[in-house]
PDB file of N, CA and C in Angstrom:
ATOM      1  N   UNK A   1     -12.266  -4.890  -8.270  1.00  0.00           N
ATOM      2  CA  UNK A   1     -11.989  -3.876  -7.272  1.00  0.00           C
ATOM      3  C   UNK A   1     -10.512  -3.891  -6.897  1.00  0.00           C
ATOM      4  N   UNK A   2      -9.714  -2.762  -6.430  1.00  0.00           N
ATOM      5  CA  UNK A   2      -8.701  -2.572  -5.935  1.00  0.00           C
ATOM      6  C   UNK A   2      -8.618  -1.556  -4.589  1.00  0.00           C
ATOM      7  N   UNK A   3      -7.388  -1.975  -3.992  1.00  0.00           N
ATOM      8  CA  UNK A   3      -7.529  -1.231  -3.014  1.00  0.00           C
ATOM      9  C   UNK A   3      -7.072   0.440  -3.248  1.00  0.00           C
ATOM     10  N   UNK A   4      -5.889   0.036  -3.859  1.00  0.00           N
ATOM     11  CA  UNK A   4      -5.212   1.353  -4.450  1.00  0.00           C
ATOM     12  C   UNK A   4      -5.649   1.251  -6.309  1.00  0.00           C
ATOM     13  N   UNK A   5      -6.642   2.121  -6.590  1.00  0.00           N
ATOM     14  CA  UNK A   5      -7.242   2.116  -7.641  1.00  0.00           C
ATOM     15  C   UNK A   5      -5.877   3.009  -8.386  1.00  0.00           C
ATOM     16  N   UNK A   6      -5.894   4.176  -7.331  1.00  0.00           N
ATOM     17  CA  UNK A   6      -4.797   4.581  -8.192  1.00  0.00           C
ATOM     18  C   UNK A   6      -3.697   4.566  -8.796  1.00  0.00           C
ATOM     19  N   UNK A   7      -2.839   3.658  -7.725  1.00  0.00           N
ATOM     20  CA  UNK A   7      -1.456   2.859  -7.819  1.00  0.00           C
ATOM     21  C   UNK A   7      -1.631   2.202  -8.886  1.00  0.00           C
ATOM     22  N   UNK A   8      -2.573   1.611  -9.277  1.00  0.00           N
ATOM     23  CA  UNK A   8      -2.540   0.124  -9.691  1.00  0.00           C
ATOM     24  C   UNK A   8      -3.165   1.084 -11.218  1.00  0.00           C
ATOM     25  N   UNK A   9      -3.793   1.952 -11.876  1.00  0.00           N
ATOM     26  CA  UNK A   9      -4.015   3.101 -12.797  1.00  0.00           C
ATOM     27  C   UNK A   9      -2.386   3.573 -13.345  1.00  0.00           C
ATOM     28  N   UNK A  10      -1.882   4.439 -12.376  1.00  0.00           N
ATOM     29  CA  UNK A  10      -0.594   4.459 -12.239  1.00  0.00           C
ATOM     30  C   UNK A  10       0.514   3.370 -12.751  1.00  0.00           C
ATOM     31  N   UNK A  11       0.385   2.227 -12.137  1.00  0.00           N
ATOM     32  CA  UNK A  11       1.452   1.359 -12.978  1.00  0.00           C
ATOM     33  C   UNK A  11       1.012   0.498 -14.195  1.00  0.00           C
ATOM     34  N   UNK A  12      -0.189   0.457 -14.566  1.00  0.00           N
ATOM     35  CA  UNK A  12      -0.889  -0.017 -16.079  1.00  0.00           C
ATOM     36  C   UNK A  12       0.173   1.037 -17.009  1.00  0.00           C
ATOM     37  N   UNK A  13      -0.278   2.116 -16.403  1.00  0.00           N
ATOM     38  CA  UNK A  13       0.373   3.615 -17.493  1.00  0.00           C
ATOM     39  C   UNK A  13       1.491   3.293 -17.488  1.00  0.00           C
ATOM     40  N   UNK A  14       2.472   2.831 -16.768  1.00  0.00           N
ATOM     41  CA  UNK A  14       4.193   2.828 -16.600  1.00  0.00           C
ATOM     42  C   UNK A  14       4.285   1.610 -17.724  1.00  0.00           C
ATOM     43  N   UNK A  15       3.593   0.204 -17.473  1.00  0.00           N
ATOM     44  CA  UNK A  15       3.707  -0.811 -18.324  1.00  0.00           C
ATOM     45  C   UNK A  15       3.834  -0.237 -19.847  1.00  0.00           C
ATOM     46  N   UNK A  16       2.338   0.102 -19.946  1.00  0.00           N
ATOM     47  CA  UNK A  16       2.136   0.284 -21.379  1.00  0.00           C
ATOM     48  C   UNK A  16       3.086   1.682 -22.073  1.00  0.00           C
ATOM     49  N   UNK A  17       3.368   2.450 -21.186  1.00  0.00           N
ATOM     50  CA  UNK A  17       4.372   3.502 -21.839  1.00  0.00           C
ATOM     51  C   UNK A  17       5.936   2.742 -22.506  1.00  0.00           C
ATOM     52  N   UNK A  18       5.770   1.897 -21.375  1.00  0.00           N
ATOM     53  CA  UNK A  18       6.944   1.357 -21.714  1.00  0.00           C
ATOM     54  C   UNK A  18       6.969   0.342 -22.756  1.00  0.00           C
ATOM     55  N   UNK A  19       5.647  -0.572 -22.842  1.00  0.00           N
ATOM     56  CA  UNK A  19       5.755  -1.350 -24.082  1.00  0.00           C
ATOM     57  C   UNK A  19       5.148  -0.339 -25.571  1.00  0.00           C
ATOM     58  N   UNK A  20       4.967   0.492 -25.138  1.00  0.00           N
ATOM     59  CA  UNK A  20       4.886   1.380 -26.290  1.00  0.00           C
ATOM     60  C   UNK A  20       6.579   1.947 -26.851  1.00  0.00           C
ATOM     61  N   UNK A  21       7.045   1.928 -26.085  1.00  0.00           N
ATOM     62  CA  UNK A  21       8.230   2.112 -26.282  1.00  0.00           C
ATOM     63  C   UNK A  21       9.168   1.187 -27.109  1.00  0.00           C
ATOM     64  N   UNK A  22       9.088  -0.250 -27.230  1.00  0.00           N
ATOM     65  CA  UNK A  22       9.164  -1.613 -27.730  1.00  0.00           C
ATOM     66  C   UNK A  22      10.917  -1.587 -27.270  1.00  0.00           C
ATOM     67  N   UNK A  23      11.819  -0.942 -25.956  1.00  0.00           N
ATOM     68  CA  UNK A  23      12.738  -0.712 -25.696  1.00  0.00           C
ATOM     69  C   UNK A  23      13.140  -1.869 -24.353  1.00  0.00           C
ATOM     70  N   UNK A  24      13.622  -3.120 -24.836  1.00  0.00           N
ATOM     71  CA  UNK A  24      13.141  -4.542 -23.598  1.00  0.00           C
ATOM     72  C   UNK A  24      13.925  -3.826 -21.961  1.00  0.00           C
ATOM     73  N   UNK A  25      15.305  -3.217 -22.344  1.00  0.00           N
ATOM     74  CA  UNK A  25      16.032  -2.513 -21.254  1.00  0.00           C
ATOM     75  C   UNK A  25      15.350  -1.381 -20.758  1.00  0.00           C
ATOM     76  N   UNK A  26      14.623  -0.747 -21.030  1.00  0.00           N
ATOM     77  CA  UNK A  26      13.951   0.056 -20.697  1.00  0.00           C
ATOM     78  C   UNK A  26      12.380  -0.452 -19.210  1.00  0.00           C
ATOM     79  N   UNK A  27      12.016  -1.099 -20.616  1.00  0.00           N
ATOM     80  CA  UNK A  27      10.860  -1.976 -19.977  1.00  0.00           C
ATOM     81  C   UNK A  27      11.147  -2.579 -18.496  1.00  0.00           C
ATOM     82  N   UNK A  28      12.038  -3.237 -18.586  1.00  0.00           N
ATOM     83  CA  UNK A  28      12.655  -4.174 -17.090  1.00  0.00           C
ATOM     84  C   UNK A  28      13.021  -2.559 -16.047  1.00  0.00           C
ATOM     85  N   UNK A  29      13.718  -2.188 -16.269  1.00  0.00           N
ATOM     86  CA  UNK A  29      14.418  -0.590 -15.973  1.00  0.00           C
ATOM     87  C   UNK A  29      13.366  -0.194 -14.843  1.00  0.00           C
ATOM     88  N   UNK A  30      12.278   0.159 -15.926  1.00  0.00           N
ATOM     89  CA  UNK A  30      11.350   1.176 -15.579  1.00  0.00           C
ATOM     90  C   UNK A  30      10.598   0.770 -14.181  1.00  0.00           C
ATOM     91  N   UNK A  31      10.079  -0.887 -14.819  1.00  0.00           N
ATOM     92  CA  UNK A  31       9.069  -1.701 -14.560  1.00  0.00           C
ATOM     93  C   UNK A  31       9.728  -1.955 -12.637  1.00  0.00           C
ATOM     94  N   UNK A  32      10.819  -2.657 -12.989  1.00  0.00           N
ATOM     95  CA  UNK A  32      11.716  -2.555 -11.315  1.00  0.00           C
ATOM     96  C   UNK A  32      11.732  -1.172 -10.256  1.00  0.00           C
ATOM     97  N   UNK A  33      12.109   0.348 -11.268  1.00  0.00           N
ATOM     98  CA  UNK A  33      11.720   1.619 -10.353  1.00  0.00           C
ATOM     99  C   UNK A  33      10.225   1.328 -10.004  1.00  0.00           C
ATOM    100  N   UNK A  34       9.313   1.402 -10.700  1.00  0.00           N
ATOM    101  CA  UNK A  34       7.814   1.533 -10.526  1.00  0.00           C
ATOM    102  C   UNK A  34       7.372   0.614  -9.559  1.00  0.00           C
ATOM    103  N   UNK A  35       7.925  -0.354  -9.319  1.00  0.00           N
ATOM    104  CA  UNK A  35       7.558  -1.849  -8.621  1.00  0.00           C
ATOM    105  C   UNK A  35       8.012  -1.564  -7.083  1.00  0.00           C
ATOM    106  N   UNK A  36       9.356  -1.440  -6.952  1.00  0.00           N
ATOM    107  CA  UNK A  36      10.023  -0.577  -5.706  1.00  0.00           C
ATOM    108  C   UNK A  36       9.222   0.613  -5.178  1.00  0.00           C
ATOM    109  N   UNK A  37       8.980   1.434  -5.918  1.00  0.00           N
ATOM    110  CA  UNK A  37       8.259   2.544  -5.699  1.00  0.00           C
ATOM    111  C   UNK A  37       7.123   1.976  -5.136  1.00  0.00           C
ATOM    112  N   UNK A  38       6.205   1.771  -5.587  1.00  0.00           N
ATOM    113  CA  UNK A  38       5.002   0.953  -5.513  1.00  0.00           C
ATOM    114  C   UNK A  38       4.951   0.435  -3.870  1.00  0.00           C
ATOM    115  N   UNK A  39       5.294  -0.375  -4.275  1.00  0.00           N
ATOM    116  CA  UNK A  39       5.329  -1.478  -3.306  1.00  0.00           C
ATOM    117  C   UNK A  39       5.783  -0.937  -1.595  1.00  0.00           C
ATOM    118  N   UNK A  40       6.760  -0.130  -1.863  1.00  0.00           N
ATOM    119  CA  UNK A  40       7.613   0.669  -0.335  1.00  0.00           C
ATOM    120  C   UNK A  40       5.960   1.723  -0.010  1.00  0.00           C
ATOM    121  N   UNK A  41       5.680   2.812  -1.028  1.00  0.00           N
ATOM    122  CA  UNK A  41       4.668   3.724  -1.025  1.00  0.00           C
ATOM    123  C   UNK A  41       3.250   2.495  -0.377  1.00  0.00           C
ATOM    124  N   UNK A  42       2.707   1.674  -0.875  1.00  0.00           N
ATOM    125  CA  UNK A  42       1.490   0.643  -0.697  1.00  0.00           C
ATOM    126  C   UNK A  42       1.924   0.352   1.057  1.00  0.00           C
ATOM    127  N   UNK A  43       3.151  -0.135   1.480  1.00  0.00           N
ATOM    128  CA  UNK A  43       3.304  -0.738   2.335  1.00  0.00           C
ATOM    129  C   UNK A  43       3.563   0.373   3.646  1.00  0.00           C
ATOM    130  N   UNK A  44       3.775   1.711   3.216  1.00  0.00           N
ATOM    131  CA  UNK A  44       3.798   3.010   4.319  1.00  0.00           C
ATOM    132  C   UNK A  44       1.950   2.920   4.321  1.00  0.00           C
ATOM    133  N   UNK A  45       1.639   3.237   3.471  1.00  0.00           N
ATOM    134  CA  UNK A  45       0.293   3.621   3.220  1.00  0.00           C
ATOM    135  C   UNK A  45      -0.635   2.435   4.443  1.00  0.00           C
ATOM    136  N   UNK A  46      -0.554   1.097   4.106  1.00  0.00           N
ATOM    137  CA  UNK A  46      -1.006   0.052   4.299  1.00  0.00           C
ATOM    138  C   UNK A  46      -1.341   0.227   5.595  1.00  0.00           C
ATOM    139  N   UNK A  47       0.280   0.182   6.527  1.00  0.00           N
ATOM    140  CA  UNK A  47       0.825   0.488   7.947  1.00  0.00           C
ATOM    141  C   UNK A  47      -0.357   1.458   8.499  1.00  0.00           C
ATOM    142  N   UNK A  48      -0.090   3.111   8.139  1.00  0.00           N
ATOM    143  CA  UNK A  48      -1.200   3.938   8.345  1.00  0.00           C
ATOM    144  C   UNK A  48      -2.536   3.521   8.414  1.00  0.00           C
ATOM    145  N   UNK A  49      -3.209   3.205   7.732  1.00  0.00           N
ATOM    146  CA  UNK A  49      -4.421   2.387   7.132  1.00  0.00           C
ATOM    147  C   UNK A  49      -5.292   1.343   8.301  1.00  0.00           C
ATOM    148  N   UNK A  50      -4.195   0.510   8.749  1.00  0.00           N
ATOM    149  CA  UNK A  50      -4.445  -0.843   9.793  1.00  0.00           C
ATOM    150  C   UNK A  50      -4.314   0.260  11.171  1.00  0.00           C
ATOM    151  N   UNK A  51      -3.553   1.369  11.428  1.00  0.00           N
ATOM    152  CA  UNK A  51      -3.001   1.772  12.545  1.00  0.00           C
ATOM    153  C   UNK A  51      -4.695   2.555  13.263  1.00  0.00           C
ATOM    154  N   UNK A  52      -4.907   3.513  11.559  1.00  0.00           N
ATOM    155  CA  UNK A  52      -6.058   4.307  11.853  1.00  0.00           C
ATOM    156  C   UNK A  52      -7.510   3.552  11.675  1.00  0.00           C
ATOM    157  N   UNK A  53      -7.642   2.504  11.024  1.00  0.00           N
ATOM    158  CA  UNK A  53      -8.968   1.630  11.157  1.00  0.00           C
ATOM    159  C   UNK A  53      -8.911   0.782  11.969  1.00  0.00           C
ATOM    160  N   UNK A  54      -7.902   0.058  12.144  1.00  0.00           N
ATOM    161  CA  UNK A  54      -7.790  -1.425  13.145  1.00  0.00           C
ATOM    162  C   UNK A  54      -8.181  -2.297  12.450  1.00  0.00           C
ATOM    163  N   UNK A  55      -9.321  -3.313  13.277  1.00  0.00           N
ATOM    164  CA  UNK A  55      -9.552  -4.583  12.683  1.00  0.00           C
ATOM    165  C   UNK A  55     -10.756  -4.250  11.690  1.00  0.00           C
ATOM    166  N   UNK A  56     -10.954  -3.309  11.001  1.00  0.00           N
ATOM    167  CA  UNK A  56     -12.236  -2.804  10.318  1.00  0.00           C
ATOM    168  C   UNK A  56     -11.458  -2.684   8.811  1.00  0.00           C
ATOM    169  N   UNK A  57     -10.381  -2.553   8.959  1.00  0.00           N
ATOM    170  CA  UNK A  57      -9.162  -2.159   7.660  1.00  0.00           C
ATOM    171  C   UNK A  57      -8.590  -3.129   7.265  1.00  0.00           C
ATOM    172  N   UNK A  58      -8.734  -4.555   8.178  1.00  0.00           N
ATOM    173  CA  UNK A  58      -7.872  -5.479   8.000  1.00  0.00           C
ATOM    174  C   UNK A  58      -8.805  -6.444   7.398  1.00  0.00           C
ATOM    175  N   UNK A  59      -9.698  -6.360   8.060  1.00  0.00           N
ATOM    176  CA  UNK A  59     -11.665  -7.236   7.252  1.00  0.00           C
ATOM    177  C   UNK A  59     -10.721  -6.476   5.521  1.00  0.00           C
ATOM    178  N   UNK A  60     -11.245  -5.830   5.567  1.00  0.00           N
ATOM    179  CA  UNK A  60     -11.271  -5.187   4.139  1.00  0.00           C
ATOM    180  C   UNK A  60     -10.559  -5.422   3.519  1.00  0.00           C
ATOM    181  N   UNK A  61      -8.676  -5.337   3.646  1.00  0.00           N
ATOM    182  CA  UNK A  61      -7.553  -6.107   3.258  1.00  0.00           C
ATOM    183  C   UNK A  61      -7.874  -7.289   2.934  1.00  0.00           C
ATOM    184  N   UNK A  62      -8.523  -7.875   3.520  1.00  0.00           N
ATOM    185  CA  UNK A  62      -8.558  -9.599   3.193  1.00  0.00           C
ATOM    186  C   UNK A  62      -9.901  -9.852   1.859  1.00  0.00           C
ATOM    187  N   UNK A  63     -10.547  -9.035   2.059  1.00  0.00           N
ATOM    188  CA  UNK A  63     -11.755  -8.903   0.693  1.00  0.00           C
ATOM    189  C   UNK A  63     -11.348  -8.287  -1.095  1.00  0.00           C
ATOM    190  N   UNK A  64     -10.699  -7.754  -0.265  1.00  0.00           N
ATOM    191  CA  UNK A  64      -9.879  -6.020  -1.526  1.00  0.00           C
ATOM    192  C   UNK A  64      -8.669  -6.492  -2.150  1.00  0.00           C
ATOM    193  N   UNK A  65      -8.495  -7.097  -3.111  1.00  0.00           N
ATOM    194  CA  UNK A  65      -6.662  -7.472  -3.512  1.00  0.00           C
ATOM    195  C   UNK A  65      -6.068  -5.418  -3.704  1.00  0.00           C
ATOM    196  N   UNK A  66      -5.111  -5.667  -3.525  1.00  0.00           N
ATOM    197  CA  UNK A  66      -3.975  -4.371  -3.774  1.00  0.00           C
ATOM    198  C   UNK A  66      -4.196  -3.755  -5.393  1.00  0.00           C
ATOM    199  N   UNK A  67      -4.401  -4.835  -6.511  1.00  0.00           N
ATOM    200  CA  UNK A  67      -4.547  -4.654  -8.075  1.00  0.00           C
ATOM    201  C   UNK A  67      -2.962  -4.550  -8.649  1.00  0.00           C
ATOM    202  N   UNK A  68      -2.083  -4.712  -7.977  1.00  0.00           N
ATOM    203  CA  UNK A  68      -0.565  -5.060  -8.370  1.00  0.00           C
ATOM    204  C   UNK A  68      -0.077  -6.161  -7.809  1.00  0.00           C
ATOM    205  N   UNK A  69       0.184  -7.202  -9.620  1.00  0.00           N
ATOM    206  CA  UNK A  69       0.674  -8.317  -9.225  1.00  0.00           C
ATOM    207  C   UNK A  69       2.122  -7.831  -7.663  1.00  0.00           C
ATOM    208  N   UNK A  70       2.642  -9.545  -7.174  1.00  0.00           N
ATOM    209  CA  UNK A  70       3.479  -9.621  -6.398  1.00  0.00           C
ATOM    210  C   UNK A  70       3.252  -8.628  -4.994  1.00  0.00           C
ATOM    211  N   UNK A  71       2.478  -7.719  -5.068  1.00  0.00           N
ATOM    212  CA  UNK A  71       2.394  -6.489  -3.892  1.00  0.00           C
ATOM    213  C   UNK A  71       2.072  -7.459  -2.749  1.00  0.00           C
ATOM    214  N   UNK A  72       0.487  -7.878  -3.133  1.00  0.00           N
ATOM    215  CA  UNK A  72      -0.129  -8.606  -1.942  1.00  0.00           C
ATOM    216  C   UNK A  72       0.886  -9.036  -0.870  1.00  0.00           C
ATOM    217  N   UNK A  73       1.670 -10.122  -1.191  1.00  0.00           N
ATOM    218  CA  UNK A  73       2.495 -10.880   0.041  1.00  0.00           C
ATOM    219  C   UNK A  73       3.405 -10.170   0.867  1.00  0.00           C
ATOM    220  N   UNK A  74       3.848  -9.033   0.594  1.00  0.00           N
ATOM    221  CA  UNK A  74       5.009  -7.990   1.284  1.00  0.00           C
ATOM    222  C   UNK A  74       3.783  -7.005   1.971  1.00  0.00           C
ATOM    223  N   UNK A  75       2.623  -7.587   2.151  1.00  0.00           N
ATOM    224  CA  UNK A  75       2.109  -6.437   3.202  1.00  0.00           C
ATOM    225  C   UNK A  75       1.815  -6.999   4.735  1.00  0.00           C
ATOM    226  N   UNK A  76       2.704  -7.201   5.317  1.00  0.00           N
ATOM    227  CA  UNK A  76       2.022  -8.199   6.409  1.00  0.00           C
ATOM    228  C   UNK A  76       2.096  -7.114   8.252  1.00  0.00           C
ATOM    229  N   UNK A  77       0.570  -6.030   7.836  1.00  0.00           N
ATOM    230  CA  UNK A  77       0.772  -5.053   8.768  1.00  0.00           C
ATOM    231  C   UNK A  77      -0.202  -5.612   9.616  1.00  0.00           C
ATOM    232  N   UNK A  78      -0.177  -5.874  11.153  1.00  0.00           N
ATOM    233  CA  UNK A  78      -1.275  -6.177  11.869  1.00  0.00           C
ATOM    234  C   UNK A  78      -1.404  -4.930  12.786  1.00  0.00           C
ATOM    235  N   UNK A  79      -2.786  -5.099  12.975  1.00  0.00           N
ATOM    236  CA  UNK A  79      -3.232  -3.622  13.961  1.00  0.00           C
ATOM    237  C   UNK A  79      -2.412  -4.289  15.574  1.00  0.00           C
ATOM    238  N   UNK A  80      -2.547  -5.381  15.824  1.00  0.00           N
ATOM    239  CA  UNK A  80      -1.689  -5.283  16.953  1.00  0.00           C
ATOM    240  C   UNK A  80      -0.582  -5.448  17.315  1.00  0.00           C
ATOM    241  N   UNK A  81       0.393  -5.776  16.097  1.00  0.00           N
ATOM    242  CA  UNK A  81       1.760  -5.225  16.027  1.00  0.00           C
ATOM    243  C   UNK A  81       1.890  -3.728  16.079  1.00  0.00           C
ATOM    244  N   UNK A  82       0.880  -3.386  15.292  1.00  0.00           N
ATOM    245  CA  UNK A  82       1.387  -1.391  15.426  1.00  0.00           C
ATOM    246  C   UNK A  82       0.585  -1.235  17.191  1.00  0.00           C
ATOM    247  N   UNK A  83      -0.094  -1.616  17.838  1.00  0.00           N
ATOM    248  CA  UNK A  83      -0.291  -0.890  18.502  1.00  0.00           C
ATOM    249  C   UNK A  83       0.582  -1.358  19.673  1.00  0.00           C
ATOM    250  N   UNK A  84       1.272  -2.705  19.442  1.00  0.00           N
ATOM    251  CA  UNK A  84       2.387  -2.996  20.511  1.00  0.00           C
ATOM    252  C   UNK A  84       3.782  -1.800  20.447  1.00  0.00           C
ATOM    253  N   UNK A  85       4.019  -1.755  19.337  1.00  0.00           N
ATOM    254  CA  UNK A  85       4.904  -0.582  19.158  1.00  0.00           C
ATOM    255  C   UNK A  85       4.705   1.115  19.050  1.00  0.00           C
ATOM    256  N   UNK A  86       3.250   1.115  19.694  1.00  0.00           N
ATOM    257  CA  UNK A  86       2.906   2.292  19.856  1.00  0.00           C
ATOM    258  C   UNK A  86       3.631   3.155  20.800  1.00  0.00           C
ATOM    259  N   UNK A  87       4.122   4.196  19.763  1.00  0.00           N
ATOM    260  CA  UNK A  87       5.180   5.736  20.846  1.00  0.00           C
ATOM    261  C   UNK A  87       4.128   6.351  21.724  1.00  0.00           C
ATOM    262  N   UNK A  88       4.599   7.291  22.332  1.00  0.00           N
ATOM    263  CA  UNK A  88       3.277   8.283  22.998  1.00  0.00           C
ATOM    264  C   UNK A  88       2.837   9.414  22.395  1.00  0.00           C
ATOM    265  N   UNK A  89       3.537   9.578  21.490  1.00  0.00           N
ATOM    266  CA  UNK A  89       3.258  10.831  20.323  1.00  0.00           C
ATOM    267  C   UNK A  89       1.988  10.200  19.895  1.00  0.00           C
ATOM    268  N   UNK A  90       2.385   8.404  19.238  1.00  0.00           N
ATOM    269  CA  UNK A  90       1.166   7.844  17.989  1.00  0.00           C
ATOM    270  C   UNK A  90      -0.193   7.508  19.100  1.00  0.00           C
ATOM    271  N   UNK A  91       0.636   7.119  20.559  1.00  0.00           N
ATOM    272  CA  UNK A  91      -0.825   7.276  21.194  1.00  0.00           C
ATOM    273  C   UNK A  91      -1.709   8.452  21.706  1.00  0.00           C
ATOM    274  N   UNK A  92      -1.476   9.543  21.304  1.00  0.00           N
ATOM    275  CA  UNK A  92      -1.916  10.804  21.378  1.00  0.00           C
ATOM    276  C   UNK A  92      -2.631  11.185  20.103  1.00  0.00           C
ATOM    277  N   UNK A  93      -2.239  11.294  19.406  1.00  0.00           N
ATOM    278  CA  UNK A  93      -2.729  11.306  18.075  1.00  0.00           C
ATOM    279  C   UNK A  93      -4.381  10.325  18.137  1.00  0.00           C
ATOM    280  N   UNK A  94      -3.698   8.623  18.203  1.00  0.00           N
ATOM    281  CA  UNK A  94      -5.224   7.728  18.111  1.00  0.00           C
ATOM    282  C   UNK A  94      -6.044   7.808  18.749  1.00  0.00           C
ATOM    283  N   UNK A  95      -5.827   8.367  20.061  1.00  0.00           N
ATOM    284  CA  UNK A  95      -6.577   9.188  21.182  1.00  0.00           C
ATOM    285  C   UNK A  95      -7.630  10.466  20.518  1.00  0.00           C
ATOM    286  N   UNK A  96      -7.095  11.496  19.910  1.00  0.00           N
ATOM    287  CA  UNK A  96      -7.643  12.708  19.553  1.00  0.00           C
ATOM    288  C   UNK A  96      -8.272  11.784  17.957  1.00  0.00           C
ATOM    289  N   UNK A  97      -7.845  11.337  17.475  1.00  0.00           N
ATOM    290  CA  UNK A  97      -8.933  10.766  15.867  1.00  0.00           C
ATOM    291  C   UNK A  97     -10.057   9.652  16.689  1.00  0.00           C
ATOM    292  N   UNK A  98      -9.788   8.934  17.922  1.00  0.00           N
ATOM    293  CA  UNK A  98     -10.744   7.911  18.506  1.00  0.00           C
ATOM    294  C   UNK A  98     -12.481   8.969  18.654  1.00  0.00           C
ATOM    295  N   UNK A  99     -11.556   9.664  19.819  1.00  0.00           N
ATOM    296  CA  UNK A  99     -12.668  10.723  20.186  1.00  0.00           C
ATOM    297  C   UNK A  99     -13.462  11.733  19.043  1.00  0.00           C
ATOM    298  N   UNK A 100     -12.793  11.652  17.643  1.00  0.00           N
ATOM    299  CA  UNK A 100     -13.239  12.536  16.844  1.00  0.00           C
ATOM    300  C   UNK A 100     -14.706  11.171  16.563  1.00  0.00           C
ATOM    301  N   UNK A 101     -14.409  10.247  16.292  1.00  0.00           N
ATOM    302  CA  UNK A 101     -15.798   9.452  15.772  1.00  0.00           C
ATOM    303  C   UNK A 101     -16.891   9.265  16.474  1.00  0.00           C
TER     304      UNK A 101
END
């Protein structure tokens, strides 16, 4: 299982395009954009994720690996760090999705 089935779909394809390619500068190249990419995209995503489930998202995080080596350790989002830094915009918002359930 993965959390991001797709990400992790997504960068198999980047690998193997690239070792299809048999181009080693390329490979490293690519592999570093895709990884950056990855990893910044997983870790916005993540943030969202813990903000809008809470401790129900974070159970799950701890069951679910990411499916991209190195990702795991650069995600370190807690629901009550985001909600200590909650604006009044984001507490308006969790307000109107609370009441939607």
């Amino acid at each position: 299982y993965s959390r991001h089935p797709g990400y992790m779909g997504w960068w198999l394809f980047c690998i193997g395009n690239q070792m299809s390619l048999q181009n080693p500068i390329s490979f490293i190249t690519y592999n570093l954009a895709s990884y950056t990419f990855f990893s910044e995209r997983i870790y916005e995503e993540e943030k969202f994720l813990v903000y809008f489930f809470g401790e129900e998202y974070i159970q799950y995080k701890k069951q679910t690996p990411v499916g991209i080596p190195f990702i795991e350790w650069i995600i370190p989002v807690s629901y009550t760090h985001l909600r200590a830094h909650e604006t009044g915009r984001n507490l308006v918002c969790r307000l109107l999705l609370e009441k939607k359930k």
